[in-house]
C-alpha atoms as a PDB file:
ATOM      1  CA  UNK A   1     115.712  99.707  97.033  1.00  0.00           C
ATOM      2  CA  UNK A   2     113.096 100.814  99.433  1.00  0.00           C
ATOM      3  CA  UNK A   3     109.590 101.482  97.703  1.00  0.00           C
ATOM      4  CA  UNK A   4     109.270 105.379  98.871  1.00  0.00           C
ATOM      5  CA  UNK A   5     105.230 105.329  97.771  1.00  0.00           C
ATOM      6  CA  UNK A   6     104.555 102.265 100.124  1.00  0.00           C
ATOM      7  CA  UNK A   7     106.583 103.908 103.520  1.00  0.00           C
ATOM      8  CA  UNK A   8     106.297 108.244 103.114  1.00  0.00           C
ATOM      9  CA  UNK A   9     109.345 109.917 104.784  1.00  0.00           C
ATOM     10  CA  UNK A  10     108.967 111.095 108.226  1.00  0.00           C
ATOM     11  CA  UNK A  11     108.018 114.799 107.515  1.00  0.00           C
ATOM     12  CA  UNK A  12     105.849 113.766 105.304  1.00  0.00           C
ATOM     13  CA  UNK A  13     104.261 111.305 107.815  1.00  0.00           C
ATOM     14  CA  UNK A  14     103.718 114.549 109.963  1.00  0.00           C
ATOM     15  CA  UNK A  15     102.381 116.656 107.456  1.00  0.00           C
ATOM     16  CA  UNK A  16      99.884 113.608 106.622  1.00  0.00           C
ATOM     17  CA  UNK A  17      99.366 113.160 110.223  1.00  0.00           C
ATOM     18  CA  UNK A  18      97.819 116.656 110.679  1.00  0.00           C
ATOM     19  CA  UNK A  19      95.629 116.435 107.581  1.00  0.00           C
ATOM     20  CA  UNK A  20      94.093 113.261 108.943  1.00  0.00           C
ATOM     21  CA  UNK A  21      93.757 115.263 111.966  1.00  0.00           C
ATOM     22  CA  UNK A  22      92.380 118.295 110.678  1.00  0.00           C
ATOM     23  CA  UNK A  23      89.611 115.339 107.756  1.00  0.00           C
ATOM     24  CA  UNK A  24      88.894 114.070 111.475  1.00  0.00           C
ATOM     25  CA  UNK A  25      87.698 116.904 113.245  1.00  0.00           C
ATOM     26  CA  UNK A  26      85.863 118.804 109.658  1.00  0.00           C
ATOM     27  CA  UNK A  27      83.940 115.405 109.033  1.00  0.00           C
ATOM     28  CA  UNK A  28      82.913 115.034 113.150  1.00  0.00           C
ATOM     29  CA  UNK A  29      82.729 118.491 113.465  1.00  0.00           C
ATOM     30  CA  UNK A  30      84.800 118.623 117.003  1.00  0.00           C
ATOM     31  CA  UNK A  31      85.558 121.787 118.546  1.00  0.00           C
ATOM     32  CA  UNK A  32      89.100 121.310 118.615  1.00  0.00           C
ATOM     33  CA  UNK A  33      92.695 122.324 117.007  1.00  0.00           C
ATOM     34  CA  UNK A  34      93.547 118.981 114.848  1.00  0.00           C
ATOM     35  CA  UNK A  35      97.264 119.629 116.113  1.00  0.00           C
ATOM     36  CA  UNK A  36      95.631 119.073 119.445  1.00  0.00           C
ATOM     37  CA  UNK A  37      95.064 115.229 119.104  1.00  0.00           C
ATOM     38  CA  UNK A  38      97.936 113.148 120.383  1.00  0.00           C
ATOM     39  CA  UNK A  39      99.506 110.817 117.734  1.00  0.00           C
ATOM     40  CA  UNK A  40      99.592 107.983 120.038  1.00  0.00           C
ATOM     41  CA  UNK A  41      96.127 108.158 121.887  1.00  0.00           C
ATOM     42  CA  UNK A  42      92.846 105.867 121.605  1.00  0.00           C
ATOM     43  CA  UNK A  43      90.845 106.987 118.894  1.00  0.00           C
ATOM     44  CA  UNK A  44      88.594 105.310 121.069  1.00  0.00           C
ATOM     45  CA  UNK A  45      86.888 105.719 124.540  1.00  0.00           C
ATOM     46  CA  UNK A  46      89.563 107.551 126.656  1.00  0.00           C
ATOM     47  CA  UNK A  47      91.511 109.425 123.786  1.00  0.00           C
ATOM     48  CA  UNK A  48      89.741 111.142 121.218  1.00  0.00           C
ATOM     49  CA  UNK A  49      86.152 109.726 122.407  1.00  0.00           C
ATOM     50  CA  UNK A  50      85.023 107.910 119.222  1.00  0.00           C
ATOM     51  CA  UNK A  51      82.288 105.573 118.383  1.00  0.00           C
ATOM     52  CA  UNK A  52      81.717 103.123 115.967  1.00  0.00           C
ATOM     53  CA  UNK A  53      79.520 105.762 114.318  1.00  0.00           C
ATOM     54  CA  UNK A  54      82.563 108.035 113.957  1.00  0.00           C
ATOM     55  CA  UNK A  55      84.930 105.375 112.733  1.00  0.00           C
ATOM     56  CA  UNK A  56      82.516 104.541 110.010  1.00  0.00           C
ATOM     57  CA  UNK A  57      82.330 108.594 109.174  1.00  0.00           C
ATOM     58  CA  UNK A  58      86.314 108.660 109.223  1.00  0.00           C
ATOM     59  CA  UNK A  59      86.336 105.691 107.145  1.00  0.00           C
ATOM     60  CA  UNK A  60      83.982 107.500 104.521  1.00  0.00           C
ATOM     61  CA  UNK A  61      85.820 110.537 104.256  1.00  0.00           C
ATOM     62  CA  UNK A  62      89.206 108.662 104.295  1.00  0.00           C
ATOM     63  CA  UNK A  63      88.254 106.377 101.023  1.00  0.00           C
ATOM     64  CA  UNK A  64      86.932 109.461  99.322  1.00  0.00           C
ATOM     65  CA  UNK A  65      89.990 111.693  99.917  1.00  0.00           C
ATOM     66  CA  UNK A  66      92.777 108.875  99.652  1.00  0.00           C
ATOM     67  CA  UNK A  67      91.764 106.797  97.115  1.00  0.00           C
ATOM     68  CA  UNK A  68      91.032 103.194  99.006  1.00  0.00           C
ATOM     69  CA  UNK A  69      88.661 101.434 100.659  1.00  0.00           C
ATOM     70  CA  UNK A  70      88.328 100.891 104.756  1.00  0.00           C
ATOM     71  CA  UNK A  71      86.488  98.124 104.897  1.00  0.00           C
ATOM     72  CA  UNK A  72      84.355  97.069 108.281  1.00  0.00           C
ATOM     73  CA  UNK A  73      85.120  93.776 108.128  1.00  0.00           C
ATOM     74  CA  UNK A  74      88.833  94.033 107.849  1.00  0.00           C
ATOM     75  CA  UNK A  75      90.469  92.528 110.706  1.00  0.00           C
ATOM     76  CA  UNK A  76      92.972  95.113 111.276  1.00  0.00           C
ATOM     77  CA  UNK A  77      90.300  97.781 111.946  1.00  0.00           C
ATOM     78  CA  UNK A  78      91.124  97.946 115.576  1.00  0.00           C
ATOM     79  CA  UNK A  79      94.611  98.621 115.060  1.00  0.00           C
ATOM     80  CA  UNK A  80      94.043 100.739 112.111  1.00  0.00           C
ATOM     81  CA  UNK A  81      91.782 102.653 114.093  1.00  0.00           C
ATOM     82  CA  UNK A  82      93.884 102.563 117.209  1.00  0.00           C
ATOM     83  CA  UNK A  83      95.529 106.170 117.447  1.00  0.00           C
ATOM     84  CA  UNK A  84      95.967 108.732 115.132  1.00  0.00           C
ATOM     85  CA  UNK A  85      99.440 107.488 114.556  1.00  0.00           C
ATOM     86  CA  UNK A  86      97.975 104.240 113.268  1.00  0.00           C
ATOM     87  CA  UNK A  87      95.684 105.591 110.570  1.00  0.00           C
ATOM     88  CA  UNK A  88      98.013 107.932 109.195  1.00  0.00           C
ATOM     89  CA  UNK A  89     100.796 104.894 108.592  1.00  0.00           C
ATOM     90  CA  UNK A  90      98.294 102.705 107.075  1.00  0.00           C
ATOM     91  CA  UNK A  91      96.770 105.604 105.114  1.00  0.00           C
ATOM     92  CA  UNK A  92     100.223 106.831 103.836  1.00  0.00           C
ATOM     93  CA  UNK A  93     100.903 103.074 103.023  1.00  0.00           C
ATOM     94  CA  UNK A  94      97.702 102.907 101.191  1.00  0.00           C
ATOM     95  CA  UNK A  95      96.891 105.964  99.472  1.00  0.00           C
ATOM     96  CA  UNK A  96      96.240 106.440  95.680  1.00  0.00           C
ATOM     97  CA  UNK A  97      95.905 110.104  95.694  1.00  0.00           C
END
């Protein structure tokens, strides 16, 4: 039986994808639609234009609204971090609240 808290069903995944958006852009305050960031672009550089100052920001306000801790020295931060995509997966497979 497939552990439904652990892997959140695809509209779900959406609908968590957009509030991630939407934490991203409040705790940054960018002046631009959440819906507007691509799933699958760079957090970093290129795509959304992040630092390491705004990665550690994200990570705050991630922990506090979902429960768990990002850690900087986790290994996986890069792909974590990667795209939107990747933080909403590891955020829906992580979550406590």
């Amino acid at each position: 039986m497939k552990d439904t808290a652990a892997s959140p069903a695809p509209g779900n995944l959406d609908a968590l994808r957009l509030e991630v958006a939407a934490l991203i852009v409040e705790a940054l305050n960018l002046e631009l639609e959440p819906a507007s960031i691509p799933a699958d672009d760079s957090l970093f550089g290129e795509g959304l234009g992040l630092d390491s100052i705004d990665i550690l920001e994200v990570a705050l306000v991630v922990s506090k609204r979902y429960g768990f801790q990002l850690r900087a020295d986790n290994e996986d931060n890069v792909r974590i971090f990667g795209s939107l995509r990747s933080l909403t997966e590891y955020i829906g497979a992580n979550r406590t609240q």
